[in-house]
N, C-alpha and C. Protein backbone atom coordinates (compact mmCIF):
# COMPACT_ATOMS: atom_id res chain seq x y z
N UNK A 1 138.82 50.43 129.83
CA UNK A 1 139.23 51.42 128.86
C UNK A 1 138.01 52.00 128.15
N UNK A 2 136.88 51.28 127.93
CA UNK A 2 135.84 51.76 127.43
C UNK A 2 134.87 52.70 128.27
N UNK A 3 134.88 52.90 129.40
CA UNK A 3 134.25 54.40 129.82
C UNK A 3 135.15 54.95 129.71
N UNK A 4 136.82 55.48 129.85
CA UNK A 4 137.55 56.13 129.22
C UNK A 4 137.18 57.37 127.92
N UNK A 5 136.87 55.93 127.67
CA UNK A 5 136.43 56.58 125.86
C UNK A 5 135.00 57.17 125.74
N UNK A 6 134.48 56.23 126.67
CA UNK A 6 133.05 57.21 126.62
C UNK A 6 132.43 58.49 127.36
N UNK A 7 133.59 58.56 128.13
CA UNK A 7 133.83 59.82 128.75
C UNK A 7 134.57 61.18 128.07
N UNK A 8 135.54 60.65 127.17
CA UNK A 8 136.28 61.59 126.36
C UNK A 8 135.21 61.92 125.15
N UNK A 9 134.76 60.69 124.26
CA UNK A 9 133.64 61.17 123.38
C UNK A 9 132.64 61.91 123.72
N UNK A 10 131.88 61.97 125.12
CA UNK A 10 130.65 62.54 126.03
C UNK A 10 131.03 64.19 125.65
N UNK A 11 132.36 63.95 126.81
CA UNK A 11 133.14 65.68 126.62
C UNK A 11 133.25 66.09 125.62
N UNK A 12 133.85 65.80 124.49
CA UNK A 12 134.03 66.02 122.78
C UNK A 12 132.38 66.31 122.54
N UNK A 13 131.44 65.80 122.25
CA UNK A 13 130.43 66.47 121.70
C UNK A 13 129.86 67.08 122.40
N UNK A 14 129.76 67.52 123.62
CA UNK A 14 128.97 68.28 124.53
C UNK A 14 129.75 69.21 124.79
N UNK A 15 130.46 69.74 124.89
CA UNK A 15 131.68 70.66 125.52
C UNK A 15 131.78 70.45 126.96
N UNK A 16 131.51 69.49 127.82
CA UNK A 16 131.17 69.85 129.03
C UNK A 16 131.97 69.01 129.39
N UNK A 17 132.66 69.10 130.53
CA UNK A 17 133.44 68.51 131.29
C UNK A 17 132.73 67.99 133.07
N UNK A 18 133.42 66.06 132.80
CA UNK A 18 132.36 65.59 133.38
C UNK A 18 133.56 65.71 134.62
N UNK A 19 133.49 66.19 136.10
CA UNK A 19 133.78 66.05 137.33
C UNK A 19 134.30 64.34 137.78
N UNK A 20 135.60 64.21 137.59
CA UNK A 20 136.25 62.27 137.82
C UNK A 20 136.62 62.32 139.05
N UNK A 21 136.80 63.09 140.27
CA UNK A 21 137.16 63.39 141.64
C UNK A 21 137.55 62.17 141.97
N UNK A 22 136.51 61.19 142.33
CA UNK A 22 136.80 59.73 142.83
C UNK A 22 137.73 58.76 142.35
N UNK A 23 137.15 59.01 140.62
CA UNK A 23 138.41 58.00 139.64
C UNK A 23 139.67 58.63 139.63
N UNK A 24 140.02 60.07 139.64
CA UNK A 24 141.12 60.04 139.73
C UNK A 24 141.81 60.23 141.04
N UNK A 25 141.18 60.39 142.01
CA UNK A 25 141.88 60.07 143.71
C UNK A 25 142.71 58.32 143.44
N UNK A 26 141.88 57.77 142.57
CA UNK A 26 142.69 56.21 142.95
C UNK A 26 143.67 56.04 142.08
N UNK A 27 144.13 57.14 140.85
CA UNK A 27 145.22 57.01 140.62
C UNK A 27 145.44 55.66 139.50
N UNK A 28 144.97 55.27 139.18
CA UNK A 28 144.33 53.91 138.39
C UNK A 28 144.03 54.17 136.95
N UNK A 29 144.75 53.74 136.11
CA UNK A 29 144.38 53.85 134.55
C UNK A 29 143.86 52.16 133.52
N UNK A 30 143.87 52.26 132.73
CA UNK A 30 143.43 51.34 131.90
C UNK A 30 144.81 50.74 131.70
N UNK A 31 145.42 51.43 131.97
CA UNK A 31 147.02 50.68 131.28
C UNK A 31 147.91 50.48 132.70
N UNK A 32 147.13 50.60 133.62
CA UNK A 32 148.10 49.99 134.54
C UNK A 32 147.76 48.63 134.91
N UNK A 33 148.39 47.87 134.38
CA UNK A 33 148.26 46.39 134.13
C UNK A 33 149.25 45.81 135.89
N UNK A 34 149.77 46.44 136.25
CA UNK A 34 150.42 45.83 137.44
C UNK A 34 149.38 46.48 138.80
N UNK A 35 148.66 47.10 138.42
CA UNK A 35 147.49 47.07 139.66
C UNK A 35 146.14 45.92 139.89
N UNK A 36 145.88 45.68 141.07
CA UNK A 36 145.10 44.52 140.92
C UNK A 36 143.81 44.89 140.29
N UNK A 37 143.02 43.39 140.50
CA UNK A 37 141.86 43.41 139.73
C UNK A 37 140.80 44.00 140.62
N UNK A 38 140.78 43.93 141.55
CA UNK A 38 140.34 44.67 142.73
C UNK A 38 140.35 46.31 142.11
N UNK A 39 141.26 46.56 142.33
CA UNK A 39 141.51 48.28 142.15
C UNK A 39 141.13 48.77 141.00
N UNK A 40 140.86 48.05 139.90
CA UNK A 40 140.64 48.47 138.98
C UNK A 40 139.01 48.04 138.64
N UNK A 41 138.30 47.16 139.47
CA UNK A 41 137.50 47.13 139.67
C UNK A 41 136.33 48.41 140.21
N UNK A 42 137.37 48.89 141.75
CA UNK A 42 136.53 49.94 142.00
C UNK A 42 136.64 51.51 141.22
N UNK A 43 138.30 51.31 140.68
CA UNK A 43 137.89 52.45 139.41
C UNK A 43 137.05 52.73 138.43
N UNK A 44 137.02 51.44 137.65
CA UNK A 44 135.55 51.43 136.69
C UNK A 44 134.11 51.74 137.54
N UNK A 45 133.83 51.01 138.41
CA UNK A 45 132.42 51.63 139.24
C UNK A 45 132.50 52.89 139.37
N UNK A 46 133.60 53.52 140.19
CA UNK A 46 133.74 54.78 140.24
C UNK A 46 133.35 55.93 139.03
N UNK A 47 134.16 55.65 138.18
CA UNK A 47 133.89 56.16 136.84
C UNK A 47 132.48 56.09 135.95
N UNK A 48 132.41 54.87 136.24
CA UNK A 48 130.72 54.56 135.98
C UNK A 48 129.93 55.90 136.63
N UNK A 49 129.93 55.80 138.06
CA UNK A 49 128.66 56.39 138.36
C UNK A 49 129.55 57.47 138.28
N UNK A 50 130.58 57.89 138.09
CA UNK A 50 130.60 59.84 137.82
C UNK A 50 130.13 60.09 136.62
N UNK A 51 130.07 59.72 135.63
CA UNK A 51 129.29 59.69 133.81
C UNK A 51 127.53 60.08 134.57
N UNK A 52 127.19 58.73 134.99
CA UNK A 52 126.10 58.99 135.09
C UNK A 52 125.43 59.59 135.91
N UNK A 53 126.26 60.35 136.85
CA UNK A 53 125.84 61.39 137.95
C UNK A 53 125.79 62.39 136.97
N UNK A 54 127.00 62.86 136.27
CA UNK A 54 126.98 63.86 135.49
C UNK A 54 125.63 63.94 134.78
N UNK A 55 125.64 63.09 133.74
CA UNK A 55 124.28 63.20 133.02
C UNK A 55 123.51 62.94 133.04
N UNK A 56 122.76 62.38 134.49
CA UNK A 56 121.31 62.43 135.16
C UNK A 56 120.98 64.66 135.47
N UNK A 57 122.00 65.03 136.07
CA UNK A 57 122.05 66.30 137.02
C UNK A 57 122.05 66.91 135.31
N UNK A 58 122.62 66.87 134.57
CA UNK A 58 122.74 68.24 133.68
C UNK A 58 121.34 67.88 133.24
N UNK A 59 121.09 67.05 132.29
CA UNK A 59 120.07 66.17 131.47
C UNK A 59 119.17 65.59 132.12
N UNK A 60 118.44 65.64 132.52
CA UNK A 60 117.68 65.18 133.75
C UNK A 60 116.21 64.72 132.70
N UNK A 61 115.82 64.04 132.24
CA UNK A 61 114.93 63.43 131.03
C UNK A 61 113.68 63.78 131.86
N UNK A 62 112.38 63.79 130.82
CA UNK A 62 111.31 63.74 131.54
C UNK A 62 110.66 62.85 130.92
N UNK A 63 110.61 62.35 132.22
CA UNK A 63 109.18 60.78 131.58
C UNK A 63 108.28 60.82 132.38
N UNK A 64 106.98 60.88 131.09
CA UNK A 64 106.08 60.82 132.38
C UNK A 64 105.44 59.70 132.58
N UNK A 65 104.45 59.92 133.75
CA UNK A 65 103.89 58.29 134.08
C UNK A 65 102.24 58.78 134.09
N UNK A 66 101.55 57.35 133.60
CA UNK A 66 100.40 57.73 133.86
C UNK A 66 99.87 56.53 134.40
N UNK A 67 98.76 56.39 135.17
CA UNK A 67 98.19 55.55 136.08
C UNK A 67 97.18 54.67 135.07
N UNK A 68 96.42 55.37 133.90
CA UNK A 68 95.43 54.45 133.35
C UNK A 68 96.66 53.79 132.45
N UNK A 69 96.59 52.27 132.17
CA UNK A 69 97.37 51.55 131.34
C UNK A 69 96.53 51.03 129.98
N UNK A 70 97.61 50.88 129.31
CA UNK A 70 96.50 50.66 127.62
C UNK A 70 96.35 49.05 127.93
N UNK A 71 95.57 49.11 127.05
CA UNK A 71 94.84 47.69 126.61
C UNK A 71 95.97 46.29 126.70
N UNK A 72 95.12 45.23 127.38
CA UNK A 72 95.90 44.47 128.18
C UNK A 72 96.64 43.68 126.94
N UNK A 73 95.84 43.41 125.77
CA UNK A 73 95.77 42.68 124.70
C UNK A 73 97.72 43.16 124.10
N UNK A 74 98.19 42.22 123.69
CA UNK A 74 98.85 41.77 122.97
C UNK A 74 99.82 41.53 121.93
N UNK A 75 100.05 42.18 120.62
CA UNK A 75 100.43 41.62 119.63
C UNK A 75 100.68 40.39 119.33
N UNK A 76 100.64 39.29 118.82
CA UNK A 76 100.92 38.45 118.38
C UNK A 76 101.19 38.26 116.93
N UNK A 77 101.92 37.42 116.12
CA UNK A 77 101.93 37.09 115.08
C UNK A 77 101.29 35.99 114.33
């Protein structure tokens, strides 16, 4: 139920509507308690990676990398 929600909140502040093709081909909700654990298993994955397909492709972050690394040393207390 909780990507549910974090899918509806995502949409709510972004205006954007995230593409569920896969999650909803299986027909599978949070409240269908008489489907197995199996099935509702591969719905959540499903759902998982459509969120984060979505917002890798729109949002696509930039990080960069650099080859010299800082100082090997530490913090300690």
């Amino acid at each position: 139920m909780l990507l549910v929600h974090v899918r509806k909140y995502y949409e709510n502040i972004t205006s954007e509507e995230i593409q569920t093709e896969r999650y909803n081909s299986l027909h599978i909700s949070p409240v269908h308690i008489h489907k197995n654990k199996v099935s509702h298993k591969k719905a959540i994955l499903a759902l998982g990676d459509e969120i984060v397909h979505h917002i890798r492709t729109n949002h696509n972050p930039f990080v960069e990398y650099r080859l010299e690394m800082p100082s090997e040393r530490v913090a300690t207390e």
